[in-house]
Protein backbone atom coordinates (compact mmCIF):
# COMPACT_ATOMS: atom_id res chain seq x y z
CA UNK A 1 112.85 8.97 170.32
CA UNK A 2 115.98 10.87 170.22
CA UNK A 3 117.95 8.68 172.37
CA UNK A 4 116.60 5.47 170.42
CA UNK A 5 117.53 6.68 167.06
CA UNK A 6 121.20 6.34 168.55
CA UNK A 7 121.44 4.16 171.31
CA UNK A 8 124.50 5.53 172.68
CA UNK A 9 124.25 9.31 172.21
CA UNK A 10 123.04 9.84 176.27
CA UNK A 11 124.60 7.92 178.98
CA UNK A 12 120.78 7.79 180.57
CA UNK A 13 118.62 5.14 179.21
CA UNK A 14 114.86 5.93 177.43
CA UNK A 15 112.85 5.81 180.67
CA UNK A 16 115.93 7.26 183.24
CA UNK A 17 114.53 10.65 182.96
CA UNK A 18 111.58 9.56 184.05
CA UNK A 19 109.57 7.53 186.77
CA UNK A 20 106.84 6.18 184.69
CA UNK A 21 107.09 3.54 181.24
CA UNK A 22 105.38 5.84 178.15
CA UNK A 23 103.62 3.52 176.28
CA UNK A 24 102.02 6.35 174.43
CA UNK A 25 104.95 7.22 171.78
CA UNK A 26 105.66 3.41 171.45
CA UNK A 27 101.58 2.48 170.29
CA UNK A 28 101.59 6.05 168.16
CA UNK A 29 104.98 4.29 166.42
CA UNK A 30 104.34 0.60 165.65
CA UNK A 31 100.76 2.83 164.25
CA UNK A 32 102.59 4.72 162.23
CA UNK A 33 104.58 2.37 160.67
CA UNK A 34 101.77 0.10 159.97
CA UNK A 35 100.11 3.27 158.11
CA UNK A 36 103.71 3.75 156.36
CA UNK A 37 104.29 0.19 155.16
CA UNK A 38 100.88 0.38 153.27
CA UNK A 39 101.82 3.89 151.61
CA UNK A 40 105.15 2.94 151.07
CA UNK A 41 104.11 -0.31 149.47
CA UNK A 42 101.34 1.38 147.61
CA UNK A 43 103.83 3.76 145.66
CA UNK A 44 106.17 1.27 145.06
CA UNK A 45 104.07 -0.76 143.35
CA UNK A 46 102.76 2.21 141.15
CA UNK A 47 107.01 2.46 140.57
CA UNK A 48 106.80 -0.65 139.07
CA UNK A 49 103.91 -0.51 137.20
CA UNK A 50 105.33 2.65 135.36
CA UNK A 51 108.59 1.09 134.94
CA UNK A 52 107.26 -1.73 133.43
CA UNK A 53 105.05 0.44 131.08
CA UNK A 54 108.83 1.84 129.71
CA UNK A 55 110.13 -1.34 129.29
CA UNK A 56 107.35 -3.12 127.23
CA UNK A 57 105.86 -1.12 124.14
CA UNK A 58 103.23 -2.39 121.90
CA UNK A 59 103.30 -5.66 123.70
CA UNK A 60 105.97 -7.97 124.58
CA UNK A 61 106.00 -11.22 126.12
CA UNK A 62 107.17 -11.81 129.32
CA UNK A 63 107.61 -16.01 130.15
CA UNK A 64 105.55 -16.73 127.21
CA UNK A 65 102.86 -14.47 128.12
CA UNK A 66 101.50 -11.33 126.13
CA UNK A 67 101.71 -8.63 127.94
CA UNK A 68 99.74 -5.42 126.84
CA UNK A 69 100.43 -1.75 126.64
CA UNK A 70 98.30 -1.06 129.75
CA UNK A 71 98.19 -1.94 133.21
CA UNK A 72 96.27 -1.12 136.12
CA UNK A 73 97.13 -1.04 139.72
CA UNK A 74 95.40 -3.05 141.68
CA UNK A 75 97.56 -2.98 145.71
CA UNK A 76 96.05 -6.04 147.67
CA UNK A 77 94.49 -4.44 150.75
CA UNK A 78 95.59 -8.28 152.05
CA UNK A 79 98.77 -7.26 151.84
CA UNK A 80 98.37 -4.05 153.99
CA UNK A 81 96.54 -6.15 156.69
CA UNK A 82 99.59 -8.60 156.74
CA UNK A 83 101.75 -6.32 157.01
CA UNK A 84 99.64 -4.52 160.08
CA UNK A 85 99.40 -8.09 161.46
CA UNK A 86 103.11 -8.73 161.33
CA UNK A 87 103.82 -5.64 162.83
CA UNK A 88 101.32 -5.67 165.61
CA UNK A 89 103.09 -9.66 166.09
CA UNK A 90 106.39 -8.26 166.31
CA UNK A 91 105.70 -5.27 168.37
CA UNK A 92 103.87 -7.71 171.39
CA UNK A 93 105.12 -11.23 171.12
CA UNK A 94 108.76 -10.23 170.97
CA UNK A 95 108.77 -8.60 174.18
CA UNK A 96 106.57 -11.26 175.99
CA UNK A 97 109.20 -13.76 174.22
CA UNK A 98 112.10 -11.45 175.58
CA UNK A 99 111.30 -11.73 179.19
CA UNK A 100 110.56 -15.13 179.59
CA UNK A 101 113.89 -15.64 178.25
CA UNK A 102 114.86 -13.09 180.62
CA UNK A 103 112.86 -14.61 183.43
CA UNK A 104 112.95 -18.50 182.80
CA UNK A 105 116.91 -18.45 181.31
CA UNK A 106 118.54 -15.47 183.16
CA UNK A 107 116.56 -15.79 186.05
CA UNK A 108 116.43 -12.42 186.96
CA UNK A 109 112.32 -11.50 187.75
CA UNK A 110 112.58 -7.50 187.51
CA UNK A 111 112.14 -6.58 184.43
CA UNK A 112 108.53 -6.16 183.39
CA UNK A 113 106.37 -7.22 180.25
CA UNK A 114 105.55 -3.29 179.89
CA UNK A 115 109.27 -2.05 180.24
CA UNK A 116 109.99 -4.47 177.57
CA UNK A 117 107.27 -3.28 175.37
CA UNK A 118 108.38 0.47 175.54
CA UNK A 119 111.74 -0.29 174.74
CA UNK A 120 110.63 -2.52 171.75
CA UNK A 121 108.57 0.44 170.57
CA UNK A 122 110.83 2.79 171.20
CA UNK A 123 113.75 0.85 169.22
CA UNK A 124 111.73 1.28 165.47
CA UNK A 125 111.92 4.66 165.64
CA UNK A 126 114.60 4.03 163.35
CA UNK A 127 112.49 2.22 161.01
CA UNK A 128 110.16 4.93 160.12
CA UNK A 129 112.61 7.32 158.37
CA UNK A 130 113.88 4.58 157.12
CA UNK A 131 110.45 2.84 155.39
CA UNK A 132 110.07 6.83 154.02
CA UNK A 133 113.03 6.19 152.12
CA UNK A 134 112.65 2.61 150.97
CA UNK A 135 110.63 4.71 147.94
CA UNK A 136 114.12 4.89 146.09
CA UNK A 137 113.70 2.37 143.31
CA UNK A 138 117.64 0.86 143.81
CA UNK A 139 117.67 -2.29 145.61
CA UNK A 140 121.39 -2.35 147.37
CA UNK A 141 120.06 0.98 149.63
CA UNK A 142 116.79 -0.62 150.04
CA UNK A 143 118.74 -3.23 151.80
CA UNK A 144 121.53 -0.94 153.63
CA UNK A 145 118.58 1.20 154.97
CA UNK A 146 116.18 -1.85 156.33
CA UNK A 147 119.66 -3.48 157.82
CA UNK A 148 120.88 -0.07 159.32
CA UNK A 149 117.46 -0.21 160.81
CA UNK A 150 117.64 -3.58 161.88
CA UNK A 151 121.30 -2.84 163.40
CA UNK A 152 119.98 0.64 165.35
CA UNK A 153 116.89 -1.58 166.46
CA UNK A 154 119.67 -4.25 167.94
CA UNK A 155 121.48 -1.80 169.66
CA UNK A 156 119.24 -0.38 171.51
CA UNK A 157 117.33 -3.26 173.01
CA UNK A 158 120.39 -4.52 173.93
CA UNK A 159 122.43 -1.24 175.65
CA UNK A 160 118.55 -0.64 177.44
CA UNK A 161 118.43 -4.64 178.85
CA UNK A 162 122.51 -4.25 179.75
CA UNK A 163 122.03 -1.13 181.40
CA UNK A 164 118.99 -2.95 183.47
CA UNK A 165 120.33 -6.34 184.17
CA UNK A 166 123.93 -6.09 183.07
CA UNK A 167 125.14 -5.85 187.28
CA UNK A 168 123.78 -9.25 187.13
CA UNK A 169 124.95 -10.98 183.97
CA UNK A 170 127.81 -13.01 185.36
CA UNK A 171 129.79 -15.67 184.56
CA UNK A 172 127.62 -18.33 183.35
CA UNK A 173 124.59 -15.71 182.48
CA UNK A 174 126.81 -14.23 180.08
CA UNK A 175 126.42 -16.83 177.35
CA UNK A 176 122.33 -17.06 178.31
CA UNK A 177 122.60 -13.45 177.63
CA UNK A 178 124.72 -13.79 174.33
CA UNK A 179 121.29 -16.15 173.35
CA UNK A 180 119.00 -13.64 174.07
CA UNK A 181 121.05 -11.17 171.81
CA UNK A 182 121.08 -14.45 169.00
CA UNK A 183 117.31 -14.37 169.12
CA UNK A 184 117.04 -10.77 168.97
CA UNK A 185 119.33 -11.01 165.63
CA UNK A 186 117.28 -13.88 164.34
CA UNK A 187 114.17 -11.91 165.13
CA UNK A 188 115.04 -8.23 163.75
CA UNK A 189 116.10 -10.58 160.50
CA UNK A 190 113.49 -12.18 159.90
CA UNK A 191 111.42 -8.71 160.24
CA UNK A 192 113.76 -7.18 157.88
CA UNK A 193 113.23 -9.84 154.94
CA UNK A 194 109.49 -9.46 155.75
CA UNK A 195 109.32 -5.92 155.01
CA UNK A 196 111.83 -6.40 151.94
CA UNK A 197 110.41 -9.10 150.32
CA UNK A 198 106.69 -8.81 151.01
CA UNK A 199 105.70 -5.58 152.00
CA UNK A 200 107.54 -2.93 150.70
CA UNK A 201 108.11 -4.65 147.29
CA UNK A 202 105.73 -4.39 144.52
């Protein structure tokens, strides 16, 4: 976990000190991030209730509707399963996506389905100290810390898959491999505005 909050603090990569993949600490991770998201989420949405108790007194109409002194909070539990479904999505399909790209693009057949997986896992470490502090009610370091994330998350997929298969990213399989690093972009964004705009809001 150490070595995946920043990628390039060891010159070893997450499984070099070791013969086997851990799939343990990635599973107990993408769990406790699900678990986070919905308590995160949960409080924020109380944060908004209360500030929006300040803000209208006796009544005030918000779009043309009334809206009255009190409020209850009602978080969807639909929302917490989304959020454990998107998770659980990104934390298996990305990996399976990442080696066929890998396999079917790059050509290169060693790298396996469960390497993949760990390092995936292992890469949101980041995101749960992050998601702890997403509870500070100012938007521009909501944003900083979920793209920081996002960023760390990047950079260590990426040093992990170069320090595996860079010996055979050549020539031409450089610019397959500058795709796979596109999609990994694309994908840790659209992850990012997920948890922004859906699940960690109120």
């Amino acid at each position: 976990m150490r070595k995946s909050v920043w990628p390039f603090c060891s010159k070893h990569g997450i499984y070099e000190d070791d013969d086997r993949i851990d799939l343990y600490g990635p599973i107990w991770i993408m769990i406790t991030l699900v678990v986070e998201v919905a308590i995160v989420g949960y409080i924020n949405y109380h944060i908004a209730q209360a500030a929006l108790q300040l803000e209208l007194q006796n009544g005030h109409h918000v779009n043309g509707t009334i809206v009255g002194t009190r409020s209850f909070a009602a978080y969807s539990l639909e929302k917490v399963a989304r959020s454990s479904f998107v998770i659980f999505f990104y934390f298996t399909l990305n990996p399976l996506m990442e080696m066929l790209i890998i396999r079917y693009t790059l050509n290169i057949e060693e790298v396996q389905y469960l390497w993949l997986f760990g390092t995936y896992g292992y890469s949101y470490t980041c995101y749960i100290a992050t998601t702890g502090l997403v509870i500070v009610p100012l938007e521009w370091l909501r944003w900083v810390l979920l793209s920081t994330s996002a960023v760390v998350s990047f950079c260590v997929i990426v040093a992990e898959l170069w320090r595996r298969i860079g010996d055979k990213v050549r020539g031409a399989l450089l610019g397959k491999f500058a795709m796979l690093c596109c999609y990994l972009v694309v994908s840790h964004g659209v992850f990012v505005l997920a948890m922004k705009k859906y699940f960690l809001n109120a």
